[in-house]
C-alpha atoms as a PDB file:
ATOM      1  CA  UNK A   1     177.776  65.393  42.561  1.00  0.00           C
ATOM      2  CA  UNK A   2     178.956  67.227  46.028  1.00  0.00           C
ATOM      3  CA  UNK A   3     179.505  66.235  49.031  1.00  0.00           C
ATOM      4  CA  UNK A   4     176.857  67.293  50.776  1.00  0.00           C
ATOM      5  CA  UNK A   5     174.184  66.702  48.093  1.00  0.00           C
ATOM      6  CA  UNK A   6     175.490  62.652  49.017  1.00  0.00           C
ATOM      7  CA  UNK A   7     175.480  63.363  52.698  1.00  0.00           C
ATOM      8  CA  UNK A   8     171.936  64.464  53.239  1.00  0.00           C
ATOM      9  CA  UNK A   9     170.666  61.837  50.327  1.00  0.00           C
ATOM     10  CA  UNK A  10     172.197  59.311  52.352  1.00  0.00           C
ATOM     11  CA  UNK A  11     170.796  60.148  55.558  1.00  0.00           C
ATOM     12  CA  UNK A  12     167.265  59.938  53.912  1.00  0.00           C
ATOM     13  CA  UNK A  13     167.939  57.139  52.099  1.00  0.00           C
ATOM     14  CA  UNK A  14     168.814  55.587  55.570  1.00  0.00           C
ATOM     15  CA  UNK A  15     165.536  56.580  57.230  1.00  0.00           C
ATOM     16  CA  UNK A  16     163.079  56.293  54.606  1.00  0.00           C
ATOM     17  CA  UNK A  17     164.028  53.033  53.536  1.00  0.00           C
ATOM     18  CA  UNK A  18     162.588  50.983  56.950  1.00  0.00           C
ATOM     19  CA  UNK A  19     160.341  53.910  57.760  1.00  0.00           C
ATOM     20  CA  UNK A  20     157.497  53.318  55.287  1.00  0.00           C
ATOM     21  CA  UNK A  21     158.023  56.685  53.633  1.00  0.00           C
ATOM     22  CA  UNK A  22     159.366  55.399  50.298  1.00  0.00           C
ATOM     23  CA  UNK A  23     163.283  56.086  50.346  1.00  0.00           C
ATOM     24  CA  UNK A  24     162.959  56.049  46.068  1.00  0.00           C
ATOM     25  CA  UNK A  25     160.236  58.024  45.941  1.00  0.00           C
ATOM     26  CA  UNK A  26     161.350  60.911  48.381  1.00  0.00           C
ATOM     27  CA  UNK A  27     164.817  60.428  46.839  1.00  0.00           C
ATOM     28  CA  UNK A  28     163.148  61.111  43.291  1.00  0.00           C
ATOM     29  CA  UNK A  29     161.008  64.308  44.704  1.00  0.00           C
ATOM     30  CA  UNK A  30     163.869  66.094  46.368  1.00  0.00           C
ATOM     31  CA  UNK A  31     166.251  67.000  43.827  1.00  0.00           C
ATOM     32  CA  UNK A  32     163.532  68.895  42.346  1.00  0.00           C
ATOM     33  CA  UNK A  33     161.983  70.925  45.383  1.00  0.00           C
ATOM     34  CA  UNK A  34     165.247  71.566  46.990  1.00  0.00           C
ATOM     35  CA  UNK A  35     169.197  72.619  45.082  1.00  0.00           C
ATOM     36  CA  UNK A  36     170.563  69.638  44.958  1.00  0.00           C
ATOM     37  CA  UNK A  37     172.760  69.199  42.119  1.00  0.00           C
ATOM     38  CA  UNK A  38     172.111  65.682  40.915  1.00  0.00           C
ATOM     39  CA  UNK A  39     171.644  63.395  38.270  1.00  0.00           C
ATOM     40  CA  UNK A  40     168.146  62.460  37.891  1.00  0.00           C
ATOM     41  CA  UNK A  41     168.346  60.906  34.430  1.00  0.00           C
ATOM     42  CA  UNK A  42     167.227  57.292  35.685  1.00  0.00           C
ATOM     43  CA  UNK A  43     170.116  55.873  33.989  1.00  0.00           C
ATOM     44  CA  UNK A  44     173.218  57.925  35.543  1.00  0.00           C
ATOM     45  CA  UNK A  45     171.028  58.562  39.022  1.00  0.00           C
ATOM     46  CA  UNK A  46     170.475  54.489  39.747  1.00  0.00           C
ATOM     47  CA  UNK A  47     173.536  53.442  40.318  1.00  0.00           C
ATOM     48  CA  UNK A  48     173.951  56.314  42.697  1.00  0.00           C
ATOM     49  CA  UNK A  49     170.431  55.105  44.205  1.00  0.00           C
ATOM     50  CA  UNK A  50     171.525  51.253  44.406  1.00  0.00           C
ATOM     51  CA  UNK A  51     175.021  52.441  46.506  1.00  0.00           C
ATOM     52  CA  UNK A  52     172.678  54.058  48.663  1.00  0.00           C
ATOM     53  CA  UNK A  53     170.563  50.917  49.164  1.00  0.00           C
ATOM     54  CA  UNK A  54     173.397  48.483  49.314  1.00  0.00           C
ATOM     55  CA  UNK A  55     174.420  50.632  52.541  1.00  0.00           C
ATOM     56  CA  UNK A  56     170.987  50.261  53.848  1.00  0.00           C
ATOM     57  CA  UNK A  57     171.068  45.989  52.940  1.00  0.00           C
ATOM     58  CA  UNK A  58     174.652  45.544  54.463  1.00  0.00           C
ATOM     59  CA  UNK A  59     173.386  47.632  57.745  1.00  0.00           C
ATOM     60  CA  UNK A  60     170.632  45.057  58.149  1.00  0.00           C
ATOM     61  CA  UNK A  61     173.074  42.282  57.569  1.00  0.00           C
ATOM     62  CA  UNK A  62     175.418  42.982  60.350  1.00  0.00           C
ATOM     63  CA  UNK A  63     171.997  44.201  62.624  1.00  0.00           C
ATOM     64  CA  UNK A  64     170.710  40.473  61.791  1.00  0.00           C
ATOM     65  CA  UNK A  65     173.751  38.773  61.576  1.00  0.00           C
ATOM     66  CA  UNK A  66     173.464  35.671  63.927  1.00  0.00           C
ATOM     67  CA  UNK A  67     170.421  34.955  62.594  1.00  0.00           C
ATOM     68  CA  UNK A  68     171.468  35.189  58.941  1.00  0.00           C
ATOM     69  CA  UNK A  69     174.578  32.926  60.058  1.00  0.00           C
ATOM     70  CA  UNK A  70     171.187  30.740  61.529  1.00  0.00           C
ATOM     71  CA  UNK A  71     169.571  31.107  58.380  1.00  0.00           C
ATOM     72  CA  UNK A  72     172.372  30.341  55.626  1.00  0.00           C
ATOM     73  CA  UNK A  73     173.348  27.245  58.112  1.00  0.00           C
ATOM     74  CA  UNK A  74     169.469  25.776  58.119  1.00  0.00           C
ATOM     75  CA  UNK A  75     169.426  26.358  54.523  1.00  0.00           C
ATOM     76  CA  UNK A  76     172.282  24.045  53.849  1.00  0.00           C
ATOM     77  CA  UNK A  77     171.289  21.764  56.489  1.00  0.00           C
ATOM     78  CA  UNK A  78     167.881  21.525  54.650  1.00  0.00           C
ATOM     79  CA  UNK A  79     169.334  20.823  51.432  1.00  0.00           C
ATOM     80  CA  UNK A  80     171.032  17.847  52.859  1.00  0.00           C
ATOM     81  CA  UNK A  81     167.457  16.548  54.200  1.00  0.00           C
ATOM     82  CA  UNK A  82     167.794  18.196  58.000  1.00  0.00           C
ATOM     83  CA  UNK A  83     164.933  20.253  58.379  1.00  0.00           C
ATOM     84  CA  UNK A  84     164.678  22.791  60.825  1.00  0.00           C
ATOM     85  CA  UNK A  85     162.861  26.161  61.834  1.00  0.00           C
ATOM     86  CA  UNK A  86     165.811  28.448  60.180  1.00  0.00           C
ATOM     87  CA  UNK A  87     165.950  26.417  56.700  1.00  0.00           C
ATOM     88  CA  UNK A  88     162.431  26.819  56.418  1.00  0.00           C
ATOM     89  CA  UNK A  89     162.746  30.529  56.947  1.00  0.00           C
ATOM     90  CA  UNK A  90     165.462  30.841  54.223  1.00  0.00           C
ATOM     91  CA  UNK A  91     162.871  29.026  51.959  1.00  0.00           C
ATOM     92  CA  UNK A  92     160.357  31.810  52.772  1.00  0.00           C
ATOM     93  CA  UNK A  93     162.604  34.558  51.992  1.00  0.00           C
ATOM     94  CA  UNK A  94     163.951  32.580  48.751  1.00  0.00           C
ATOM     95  CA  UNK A  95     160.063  32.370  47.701  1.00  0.00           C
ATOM     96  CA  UNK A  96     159.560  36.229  48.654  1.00  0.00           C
ATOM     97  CA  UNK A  97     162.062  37.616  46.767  1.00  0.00           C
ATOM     98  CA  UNK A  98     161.543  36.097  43.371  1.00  0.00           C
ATOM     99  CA  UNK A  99     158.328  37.601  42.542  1.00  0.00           C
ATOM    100  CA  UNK A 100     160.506  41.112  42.684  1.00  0.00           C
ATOM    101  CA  UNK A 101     163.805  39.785  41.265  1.00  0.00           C
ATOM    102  CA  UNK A 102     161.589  38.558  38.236  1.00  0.00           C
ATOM    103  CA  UNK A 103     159.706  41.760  37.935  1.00  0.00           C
ATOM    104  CA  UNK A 104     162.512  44.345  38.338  1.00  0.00           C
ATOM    105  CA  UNK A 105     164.388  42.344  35.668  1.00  0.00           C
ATOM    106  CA  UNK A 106     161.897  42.377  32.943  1.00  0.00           C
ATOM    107  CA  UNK A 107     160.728  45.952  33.749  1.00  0.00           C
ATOM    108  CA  UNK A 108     164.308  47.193  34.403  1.00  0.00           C
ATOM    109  CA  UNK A 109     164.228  50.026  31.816  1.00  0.00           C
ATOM    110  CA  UNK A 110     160.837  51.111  32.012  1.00  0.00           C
ATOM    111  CA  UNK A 111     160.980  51.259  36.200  1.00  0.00           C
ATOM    112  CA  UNK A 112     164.039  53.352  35.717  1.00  0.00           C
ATOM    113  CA  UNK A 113     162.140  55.817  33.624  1.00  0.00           C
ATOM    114  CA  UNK A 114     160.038  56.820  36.958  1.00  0.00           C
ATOM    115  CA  UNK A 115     163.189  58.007  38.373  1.00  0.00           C
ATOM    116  CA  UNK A 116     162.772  61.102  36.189  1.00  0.00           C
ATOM    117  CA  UNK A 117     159.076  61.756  37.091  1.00  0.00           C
ATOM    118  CA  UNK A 118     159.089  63.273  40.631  1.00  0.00           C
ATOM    119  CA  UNK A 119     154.908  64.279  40.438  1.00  0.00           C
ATOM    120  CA  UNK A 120     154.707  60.708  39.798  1.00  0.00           C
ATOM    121  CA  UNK A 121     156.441  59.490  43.326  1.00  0.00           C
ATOM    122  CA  UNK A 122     154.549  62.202  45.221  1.00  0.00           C
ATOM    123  CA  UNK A 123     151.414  60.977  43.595  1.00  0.00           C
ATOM    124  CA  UNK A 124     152.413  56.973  45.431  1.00  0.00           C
ATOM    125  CA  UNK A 125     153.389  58.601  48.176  1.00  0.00           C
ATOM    126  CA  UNK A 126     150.106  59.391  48.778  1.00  0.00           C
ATOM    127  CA  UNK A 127     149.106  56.352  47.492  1.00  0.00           C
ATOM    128  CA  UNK A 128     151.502  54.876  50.080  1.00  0.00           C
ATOM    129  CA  UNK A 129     149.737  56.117  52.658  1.00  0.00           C
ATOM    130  CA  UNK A 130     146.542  54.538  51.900  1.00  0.00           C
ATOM    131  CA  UNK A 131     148.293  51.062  51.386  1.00  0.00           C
ATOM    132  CA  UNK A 132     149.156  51.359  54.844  1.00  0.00           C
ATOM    133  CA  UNK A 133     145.857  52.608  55.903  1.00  0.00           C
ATOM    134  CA  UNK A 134     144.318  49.151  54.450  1.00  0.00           C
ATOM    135  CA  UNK A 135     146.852  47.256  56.360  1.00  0.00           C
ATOM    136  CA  UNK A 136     145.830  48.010  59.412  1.00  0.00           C
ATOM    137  CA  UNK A 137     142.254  47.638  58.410  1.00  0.00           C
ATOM    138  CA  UNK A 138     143.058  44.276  57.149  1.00  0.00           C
ATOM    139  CA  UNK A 139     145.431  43.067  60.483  1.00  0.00           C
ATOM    140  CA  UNK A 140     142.422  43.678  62.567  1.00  0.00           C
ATOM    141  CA  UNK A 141     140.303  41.905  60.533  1.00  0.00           C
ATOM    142  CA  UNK A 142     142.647  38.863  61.140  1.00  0.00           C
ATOM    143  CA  UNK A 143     142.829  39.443  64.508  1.00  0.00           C
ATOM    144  CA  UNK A 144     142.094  35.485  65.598  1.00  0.00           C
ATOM    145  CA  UNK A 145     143.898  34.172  62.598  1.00  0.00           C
ATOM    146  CA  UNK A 146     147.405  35.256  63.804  1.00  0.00           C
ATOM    147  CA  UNK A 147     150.109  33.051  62.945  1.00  0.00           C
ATOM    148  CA  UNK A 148     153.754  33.378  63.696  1.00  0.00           C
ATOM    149  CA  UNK A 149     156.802  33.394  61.199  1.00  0.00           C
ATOM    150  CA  UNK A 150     157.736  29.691  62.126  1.00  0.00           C
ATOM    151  CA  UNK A 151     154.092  28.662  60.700  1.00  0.00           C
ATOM    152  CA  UNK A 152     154.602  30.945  57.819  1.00  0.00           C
ATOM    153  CA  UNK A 153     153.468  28.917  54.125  1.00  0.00           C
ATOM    154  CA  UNK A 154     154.687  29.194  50.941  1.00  0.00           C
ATOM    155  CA  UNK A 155     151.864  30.819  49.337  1.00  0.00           C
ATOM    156  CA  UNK A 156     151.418  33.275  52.415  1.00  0.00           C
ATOM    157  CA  UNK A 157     155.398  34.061  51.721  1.00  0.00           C
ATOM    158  CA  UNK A 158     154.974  34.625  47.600  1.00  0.00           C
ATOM    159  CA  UNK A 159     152.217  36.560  48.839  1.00  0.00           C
ATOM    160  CA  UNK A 160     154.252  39.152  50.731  1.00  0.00           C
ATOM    161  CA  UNK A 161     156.639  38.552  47.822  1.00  0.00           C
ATOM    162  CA  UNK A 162     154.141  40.429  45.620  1.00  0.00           C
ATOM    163  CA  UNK A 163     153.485  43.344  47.715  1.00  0.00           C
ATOM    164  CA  UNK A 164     157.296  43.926  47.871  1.00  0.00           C
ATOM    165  CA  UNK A 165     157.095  44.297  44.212  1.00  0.00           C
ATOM    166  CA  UNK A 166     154.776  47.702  44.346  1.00  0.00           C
ATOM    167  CA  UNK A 167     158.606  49.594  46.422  1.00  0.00           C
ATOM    168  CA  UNK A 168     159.625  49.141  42.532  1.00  0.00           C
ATOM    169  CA  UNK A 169     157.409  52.162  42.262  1.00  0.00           C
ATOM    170  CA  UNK A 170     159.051  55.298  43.315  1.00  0.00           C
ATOM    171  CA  UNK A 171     156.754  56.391  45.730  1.00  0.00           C
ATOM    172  CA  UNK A 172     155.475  53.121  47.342  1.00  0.00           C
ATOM    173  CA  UNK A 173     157.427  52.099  50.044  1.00  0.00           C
ATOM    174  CA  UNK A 174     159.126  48.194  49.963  1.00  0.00           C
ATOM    175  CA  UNK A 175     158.688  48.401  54.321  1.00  0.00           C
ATOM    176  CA  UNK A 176     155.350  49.774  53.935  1.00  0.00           C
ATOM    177  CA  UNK A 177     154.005  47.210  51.716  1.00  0.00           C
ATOM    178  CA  UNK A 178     155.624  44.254  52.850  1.00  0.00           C
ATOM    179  CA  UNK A 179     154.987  44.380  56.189  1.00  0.00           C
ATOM    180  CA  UNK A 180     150.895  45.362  54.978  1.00  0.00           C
ATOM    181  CA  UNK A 181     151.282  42.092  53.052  1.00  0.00           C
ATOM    182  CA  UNK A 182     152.407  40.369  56.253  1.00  0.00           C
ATOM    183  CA  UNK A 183     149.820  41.660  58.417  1.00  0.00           C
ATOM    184  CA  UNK A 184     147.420  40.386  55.448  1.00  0.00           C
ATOM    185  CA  UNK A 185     148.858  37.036  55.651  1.00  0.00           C
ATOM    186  CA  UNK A 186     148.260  36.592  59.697  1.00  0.00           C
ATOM    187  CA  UNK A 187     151.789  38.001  61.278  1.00  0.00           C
ATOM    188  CA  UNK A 188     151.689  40.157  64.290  1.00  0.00           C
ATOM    189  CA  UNK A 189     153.247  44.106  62.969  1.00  0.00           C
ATOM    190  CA  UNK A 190     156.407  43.270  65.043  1.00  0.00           C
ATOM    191  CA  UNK A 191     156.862  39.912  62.847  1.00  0.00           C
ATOM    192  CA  UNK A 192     155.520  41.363  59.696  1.00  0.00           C
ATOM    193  CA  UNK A 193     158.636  44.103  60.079  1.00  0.00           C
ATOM    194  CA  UNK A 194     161.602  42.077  61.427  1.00  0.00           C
ATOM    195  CA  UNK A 195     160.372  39.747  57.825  1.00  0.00           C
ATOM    196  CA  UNK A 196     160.567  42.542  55.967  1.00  0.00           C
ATOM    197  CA  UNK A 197     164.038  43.525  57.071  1.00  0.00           C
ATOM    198  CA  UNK A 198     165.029  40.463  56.374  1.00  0.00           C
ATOM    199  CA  UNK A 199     163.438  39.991  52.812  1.00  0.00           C
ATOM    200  CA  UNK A 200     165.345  43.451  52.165  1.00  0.00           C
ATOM    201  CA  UNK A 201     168.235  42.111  52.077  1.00  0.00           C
ATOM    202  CA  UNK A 202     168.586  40.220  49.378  1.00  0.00           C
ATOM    203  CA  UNK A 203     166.745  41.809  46.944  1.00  0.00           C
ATOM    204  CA  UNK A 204     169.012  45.103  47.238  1.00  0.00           C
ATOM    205  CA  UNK A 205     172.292  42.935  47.420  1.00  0.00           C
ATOM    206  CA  UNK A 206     171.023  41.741  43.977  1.00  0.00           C
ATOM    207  CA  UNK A 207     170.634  44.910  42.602  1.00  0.00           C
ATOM    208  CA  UNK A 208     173.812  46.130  43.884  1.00  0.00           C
ATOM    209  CA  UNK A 209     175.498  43.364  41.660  1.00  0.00           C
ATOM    210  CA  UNK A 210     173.785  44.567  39.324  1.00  0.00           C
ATOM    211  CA  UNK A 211     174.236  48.443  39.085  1.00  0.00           C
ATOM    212  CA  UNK A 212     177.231  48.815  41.621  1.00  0.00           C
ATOM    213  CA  UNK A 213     179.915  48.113  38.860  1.00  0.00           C
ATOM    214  CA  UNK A 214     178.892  50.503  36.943  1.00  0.00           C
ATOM    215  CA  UNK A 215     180.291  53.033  39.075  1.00  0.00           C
ATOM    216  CA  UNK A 216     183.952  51.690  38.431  1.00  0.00           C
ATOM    217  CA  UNK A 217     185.934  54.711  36.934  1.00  0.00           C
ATOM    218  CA  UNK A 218     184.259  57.073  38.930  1.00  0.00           C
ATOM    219  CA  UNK A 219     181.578  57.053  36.417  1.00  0.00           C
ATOM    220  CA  UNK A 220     179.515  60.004  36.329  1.00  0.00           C
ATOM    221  CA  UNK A 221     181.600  61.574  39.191  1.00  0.00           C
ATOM    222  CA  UNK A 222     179.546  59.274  41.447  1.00  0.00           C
ATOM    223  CA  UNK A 223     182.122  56.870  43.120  1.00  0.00           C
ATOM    224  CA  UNK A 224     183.256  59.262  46.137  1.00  0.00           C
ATOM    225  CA  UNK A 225     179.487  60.421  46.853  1.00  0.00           C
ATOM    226  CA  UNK A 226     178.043  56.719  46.366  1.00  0.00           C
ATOM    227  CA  UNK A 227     180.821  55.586  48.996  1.00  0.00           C
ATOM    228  CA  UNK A 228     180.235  58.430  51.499  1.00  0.00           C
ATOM    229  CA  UNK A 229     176.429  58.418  50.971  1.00  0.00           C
ATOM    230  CA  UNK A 230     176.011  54.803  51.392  1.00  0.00           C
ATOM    231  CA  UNK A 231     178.112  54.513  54.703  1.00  0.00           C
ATOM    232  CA  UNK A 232     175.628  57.231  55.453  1.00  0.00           C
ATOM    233  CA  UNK A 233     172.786  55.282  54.993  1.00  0.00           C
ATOM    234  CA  UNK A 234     173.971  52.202  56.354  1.00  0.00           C
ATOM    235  CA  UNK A 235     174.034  54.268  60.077  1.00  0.00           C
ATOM    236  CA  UNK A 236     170.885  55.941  59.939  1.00  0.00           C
ATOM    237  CA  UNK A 237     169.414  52.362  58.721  1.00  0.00           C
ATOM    238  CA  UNK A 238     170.942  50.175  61.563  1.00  0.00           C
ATOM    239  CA  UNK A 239     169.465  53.324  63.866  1.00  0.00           C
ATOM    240  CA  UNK A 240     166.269  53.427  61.813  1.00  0.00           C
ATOM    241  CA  UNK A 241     165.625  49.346  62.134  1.00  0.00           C
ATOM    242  CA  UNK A 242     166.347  49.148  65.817  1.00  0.00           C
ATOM    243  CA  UNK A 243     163.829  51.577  66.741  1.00  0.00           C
ATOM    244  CA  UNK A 244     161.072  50.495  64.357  1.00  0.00           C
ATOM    245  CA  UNK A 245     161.293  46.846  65.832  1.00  0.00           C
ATOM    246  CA  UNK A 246     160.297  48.101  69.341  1.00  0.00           C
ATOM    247  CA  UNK A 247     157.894  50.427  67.876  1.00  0.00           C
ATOM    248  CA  UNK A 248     156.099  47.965  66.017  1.00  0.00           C
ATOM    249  CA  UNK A 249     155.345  45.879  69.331  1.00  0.00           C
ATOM    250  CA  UNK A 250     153.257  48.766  70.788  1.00  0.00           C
ATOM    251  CA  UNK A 251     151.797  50.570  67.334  1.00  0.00           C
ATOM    252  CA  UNK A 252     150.374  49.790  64.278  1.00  0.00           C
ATOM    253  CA  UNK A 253     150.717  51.134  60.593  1.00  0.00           C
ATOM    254  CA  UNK A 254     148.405  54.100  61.151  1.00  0.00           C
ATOM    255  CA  UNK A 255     150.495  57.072  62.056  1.00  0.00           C
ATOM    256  CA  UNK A 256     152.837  56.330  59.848  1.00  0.00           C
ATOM    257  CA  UNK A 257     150.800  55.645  56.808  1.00  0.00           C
ATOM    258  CA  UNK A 258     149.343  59.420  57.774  1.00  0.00           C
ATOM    259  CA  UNK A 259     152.863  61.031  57.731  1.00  0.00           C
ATOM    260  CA  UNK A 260     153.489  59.087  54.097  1.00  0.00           C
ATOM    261  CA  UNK A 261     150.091  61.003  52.884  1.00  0.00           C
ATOM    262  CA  UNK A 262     151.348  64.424  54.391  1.00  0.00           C
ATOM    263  CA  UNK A 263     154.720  64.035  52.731  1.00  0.00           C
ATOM    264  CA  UNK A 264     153.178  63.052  49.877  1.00  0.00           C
ATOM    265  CA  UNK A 265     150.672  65.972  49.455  1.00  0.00           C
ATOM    266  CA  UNK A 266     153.655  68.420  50.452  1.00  0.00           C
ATOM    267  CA  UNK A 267     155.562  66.757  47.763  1.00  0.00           C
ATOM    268  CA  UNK A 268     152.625  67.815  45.324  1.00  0.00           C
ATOM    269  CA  UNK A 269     152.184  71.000  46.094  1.00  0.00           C
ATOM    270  CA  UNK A 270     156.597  71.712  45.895  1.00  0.00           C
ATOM    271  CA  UNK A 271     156.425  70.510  42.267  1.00  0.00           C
ATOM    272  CA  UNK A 272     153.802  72.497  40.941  1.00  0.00           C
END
């Protein structure tokens, strides 16, 4: 793969990964509206995809760091019978990232077939959109049932669990969808997207054990561009979640959900 075909996927990868535009599914479209010489056979292009992503999920480590030092700390802390605000929040991101560990292991080989079917990921782009569209809908229904993350439940996490399960989809966006599926459950759009950030993280540090070692050897050609692309991402992802966690005090899902539609319909359009 060159150089630059890494670069500018990683930069994408970056943004579109907290921006609710579907990093996969723009990652899946581009190769095949633009000449970039990649891989897109879902087996030799995922591993290439999940170096990207582990950038992203190490990014958000270090930009959450004292609280996942918080976190890991109340977790043990709980396990030992002190309970306190931060073990019960590692408990809710435990619970909300099963639902899509269980899912993307079972459906590993089918999901990676999408990876090859870039009409497909325009299609949920689109589709995207709407998702977000009903979130707002849905957080003003709520509007004098808010809750905060400290009174967050275990069903209400599993919940948000399951809409993180649709970003398997190339095309549906994992920020989108949680953070509609936090809104849903009663969280303000500020709280809804700092969980989401944090439920990102594991879940792509488990698929980089996963697929990451498969690029030992260079395989494919891919270790140099995975390394450079996923550094890539990592900065535009710090940049991208630092910004969105202001926005997200001041706007809703709306004008974003509209740009995922455009995007999407664009995307259409390219392909045929």
């Amino acid at each position: 793969m060159p150089l630059l075909s890494a670069v500018i996927l990683g930069i994408i990868q970056g943004f579109a990964e907290l921006f609710p535009f579907s990093s996969l599914g723009i990652l899946v479209i581009l190769p095949h509206v633009v000449e970039l010489q990649v891989p897109t056979q879902g087996s030799r292009y995922l591993p290439f995809l999940v170096a990207l992503h582990a950038g992203t999920a190490l990014a958000l480590l270090l930009l959450f760091r004292h609280e996942w030092i918080r976190i890991v700390r109340g977790w043990f802390l709980w396990l030992k019978g002190h309970r306190t605000a931060d073990g019960k929040l590692a408990w809710m991101l435990i619970w909300g990232t099963i639902p899509t560990g269980l899912v993307g292991i079972v459906f590993k080989h089918f999901l990676e077939r999408l990876f090859a079917q870039p009409l497909l990921a325009a299609i949920f782009l689109v589709v995207n959109g709407l998702i977000m569209f009903a979130g707002d809908k849905w957080y003003r229904s709520r509007r004098q049932r808010r809750v905060d993350l400290q009174r967050l439940t275990v069903p209400a996490a599993i919940r948000i669990g399951l809409f993180q399960i649709l970003a398997l989809i190339p095309g549906l966006s994992r920020s989108g969808s949680t953070i509609t599926g936090g809104v849903g459950q009663g969280l303000s759009f500020e709280d809804a997207a700092h969980f989401s950030f944090l439920l990102a993280t594991p879940i792509i540090l488990a698929a980089s054990l996963l697929e990451l070692p498969k690029l030992h050897g260079g395989l494919h050609g891919l270790l140099v561009p995975s390394l450079i692309g996923g550094v890539l991402a990592g900065i535009t992802a710090w940049l991208s979640a630092k910004f969105l966690l202001r926005y997200f005090r001041m706007h809703n899902l709306a004008q974003l959900a509209t740009i995922s539609v455009a995007v999407g319909v664009i995307g259409i359009i390219l392909i045929h």
